[in-house]
C-alpha atoms as a PDB file:
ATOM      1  CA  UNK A   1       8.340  12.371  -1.985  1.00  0.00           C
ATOM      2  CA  UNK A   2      10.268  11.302   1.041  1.00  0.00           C
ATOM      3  CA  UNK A   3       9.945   7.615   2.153  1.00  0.00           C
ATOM      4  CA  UNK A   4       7.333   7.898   4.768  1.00  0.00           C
ATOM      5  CA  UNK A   5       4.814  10.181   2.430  1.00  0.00           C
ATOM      6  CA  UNK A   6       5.017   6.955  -0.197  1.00  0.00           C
ATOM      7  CA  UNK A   7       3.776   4.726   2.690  1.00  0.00           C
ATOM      8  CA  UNK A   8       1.208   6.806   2.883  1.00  0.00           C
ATOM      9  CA  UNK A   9       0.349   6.836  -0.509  1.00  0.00           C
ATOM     10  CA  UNK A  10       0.442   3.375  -0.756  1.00  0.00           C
ATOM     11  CA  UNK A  11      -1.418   2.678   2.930  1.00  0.00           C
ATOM     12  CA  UNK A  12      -4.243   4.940   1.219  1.00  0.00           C
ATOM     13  CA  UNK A  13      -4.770   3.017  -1.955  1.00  0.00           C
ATOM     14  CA  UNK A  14      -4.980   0.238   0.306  1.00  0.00           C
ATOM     15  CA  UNK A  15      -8.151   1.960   1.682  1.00  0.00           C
ATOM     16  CA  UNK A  16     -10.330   0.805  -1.466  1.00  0.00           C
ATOM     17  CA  UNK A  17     -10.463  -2.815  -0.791  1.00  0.00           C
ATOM     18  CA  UNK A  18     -10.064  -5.812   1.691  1.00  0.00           C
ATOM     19  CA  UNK A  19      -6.670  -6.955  -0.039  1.00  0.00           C
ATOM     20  CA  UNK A  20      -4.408  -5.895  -3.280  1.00  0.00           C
ATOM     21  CA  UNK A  21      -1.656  -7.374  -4.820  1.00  0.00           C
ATOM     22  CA  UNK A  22       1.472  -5.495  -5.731  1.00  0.00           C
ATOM     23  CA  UNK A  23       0.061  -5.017  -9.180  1.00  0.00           C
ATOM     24  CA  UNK A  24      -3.024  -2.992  -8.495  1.00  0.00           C
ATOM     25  CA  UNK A  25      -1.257  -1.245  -6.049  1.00  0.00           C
ATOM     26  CA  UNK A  26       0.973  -0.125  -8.661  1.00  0.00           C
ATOM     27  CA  UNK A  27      -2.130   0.438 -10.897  1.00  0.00           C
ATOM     28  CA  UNK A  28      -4.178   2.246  -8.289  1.00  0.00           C
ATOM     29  CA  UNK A  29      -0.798   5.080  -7.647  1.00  0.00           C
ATOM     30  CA  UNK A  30       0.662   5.452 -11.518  1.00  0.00           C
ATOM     31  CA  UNK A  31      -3.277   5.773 -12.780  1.00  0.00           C
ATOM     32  CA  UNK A  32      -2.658   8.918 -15.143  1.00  0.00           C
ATOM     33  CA  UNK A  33      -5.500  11.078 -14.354  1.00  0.00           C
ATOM     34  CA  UNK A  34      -5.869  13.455 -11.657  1.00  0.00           C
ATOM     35  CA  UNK A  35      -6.309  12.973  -9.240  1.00  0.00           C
ATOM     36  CA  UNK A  36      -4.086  10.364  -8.475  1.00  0.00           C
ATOM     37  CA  UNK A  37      -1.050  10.005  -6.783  1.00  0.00           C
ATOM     38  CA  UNK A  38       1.144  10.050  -9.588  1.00  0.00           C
ATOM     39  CA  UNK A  39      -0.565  13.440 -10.560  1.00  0.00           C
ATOM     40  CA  UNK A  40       0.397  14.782  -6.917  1.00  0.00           C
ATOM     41  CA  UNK A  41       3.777  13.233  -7.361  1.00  0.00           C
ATOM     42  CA  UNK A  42       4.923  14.657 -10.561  1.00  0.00           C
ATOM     43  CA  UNK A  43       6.599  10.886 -11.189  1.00  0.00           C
ATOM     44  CA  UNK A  44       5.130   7.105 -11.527  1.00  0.00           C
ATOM     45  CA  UNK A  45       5.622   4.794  -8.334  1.00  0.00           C
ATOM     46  CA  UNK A  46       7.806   2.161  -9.029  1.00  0.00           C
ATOM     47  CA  UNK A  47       7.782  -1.870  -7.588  1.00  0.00           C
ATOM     48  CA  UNK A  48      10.982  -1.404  -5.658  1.00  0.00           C
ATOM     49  CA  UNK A  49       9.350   2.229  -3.637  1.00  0.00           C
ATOM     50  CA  UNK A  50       6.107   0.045  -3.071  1.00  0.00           C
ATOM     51  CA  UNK A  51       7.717  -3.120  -2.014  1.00  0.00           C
ATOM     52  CA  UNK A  52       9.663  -0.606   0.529  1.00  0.00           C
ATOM     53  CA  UNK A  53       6.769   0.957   1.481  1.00  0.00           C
ATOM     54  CA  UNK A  54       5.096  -2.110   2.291  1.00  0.00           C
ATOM     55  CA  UNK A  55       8.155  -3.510   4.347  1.00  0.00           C
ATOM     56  CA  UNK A  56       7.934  -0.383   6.732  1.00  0.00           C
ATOM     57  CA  UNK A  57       4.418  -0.940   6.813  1.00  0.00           C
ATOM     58  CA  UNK A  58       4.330  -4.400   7.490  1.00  0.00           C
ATOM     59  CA  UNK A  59       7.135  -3.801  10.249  1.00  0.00           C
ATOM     60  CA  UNK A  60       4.471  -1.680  11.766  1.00  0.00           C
ATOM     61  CA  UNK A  61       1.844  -3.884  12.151  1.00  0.00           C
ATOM     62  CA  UNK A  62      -0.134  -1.337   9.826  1.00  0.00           C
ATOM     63  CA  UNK A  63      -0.635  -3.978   7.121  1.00  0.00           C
ATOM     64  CA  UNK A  64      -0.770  -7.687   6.930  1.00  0.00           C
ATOM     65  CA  UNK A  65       0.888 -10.089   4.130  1.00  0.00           C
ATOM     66  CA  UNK A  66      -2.058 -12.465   2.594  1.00  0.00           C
ATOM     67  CA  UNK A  67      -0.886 -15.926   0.454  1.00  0.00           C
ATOM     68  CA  UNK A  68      -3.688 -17.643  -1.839  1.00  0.00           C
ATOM     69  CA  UNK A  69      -4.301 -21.364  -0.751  1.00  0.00           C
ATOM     70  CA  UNK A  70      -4.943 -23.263  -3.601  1.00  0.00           C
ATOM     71  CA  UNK A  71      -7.535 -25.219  -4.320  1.00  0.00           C
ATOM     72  CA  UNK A  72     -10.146 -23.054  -2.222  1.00  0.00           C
ATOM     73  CA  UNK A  73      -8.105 -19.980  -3.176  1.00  0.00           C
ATOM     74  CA  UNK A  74      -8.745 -18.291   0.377  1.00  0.00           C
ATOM     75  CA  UNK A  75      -5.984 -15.951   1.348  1.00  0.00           C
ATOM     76  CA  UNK A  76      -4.425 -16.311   4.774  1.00  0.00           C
ATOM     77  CA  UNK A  77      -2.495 -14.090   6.567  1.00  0.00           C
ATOM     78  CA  UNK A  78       1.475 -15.161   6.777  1.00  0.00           C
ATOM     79  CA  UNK A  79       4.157 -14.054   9.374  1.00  0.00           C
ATOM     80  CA  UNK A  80       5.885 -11.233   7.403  1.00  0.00           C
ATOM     81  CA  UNK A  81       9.119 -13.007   8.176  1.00  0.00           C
ATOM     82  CA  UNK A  82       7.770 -14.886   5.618  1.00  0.00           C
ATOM     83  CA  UNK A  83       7.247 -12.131   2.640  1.00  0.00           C
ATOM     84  CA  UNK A  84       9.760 -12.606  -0.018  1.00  0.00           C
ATOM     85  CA  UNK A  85      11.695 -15.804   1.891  1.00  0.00           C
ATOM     86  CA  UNK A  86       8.814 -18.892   2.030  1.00  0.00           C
ATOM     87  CA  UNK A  87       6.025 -16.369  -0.436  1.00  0.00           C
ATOM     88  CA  UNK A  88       7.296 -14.320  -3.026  1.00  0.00           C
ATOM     89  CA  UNK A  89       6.191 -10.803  -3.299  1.00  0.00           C
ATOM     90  CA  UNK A  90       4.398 -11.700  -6.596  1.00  0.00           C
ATOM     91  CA  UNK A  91       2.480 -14.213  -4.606  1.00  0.00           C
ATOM     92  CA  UNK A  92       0.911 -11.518  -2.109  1.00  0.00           C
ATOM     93  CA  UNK A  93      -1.789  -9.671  -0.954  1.00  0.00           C
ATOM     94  CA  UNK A  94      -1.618  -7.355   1.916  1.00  0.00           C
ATOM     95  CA  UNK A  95      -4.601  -5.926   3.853  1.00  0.00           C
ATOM     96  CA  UNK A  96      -4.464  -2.826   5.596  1.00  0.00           C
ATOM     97  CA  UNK A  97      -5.160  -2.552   9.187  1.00  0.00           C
ATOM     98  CA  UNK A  98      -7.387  -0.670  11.091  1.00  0.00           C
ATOM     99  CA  UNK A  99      -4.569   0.723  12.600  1.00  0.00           C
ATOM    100  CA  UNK A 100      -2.818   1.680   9.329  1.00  0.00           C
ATOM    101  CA  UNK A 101      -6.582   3.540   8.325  1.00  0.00           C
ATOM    102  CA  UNK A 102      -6.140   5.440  11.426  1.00  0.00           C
ATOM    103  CA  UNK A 103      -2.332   6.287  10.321  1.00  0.00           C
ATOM    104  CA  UNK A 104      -3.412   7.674   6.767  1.00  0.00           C
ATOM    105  CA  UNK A 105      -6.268   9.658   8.500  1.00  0.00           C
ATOM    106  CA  UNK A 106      -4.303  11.522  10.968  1.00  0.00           C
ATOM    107  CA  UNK A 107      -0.938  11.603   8.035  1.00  0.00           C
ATOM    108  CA  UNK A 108      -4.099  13.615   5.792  1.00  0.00           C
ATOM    109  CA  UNK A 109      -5.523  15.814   8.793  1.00  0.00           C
ATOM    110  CA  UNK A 110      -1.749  16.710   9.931  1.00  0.00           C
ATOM    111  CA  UNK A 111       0.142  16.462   6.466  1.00  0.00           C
ATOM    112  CA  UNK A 112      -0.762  14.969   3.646  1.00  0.00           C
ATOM    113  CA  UNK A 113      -4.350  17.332   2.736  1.00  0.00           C
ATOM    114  CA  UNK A 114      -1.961  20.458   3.171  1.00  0.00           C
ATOM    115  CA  UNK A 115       0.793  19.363   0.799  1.00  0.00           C
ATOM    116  CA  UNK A 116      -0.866  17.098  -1.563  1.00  0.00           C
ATOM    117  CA  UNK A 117      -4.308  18.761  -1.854  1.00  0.00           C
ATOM    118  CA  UNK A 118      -7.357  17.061  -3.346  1.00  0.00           C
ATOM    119  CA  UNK A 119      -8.670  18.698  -6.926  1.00  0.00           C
ATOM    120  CA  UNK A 120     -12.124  17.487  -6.540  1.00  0.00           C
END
């Protein structure tokens, strides 16, 4: 998969809920039925492609970096000059944008349904 097809994998998973953590990212891509991504893909995701992925992503303004406040444990959304400098990426959640849903919408209408076709 090239580079901007993982973003798009990894925009989409983002999809399913307000905010994920690198871990069920991971999770939600590598899950070893079909479909999944990781069916499509032939090959599990790794932490370095999705950290990537989310770098390009954040540089787009298509997702936002989240930090738990303890002791009320609300999340907050950070600068993303901030992700992996004052908030380690194991620290992080990351929301996707309604700008990034739009992006994985038109990647699946152009792209992404032709190549990567859903089984279902």
């Amino acid at each position: 998969m090239a580079p901007e097809e993982i973003r798009m994998c990894v925009a989409d998973v983002l999809q399913d809920d307000d905010i994920e953590n690198i871990d069920s990212i991971l999770r939600m891509l590598n899950f070893p039925d079909e479909p999944s991504w990781r069916a499509s893909r032939g090959a599990a995701f790794t932490d370095a492609e999705v950290r990537e992925a989310l770098r390009g992503l954040m540089a787009d303004g298509l997702v936002t970096p989240y930090v738990e406040h303890p002791p009320s444990g609300q999340c907050v959304p950070i600068p993303v000059d901030d992700v992996d400098t004052q908030y380690p990426w194991d620290t992080l959640w990351f929301h996707l944008e309604p700008e990034g849903r739009d992006a994985v919408r038109r990647w699946w209408e152009t792209e992404g349904g032709q190549k990567y076709p859903n089984p279902e």
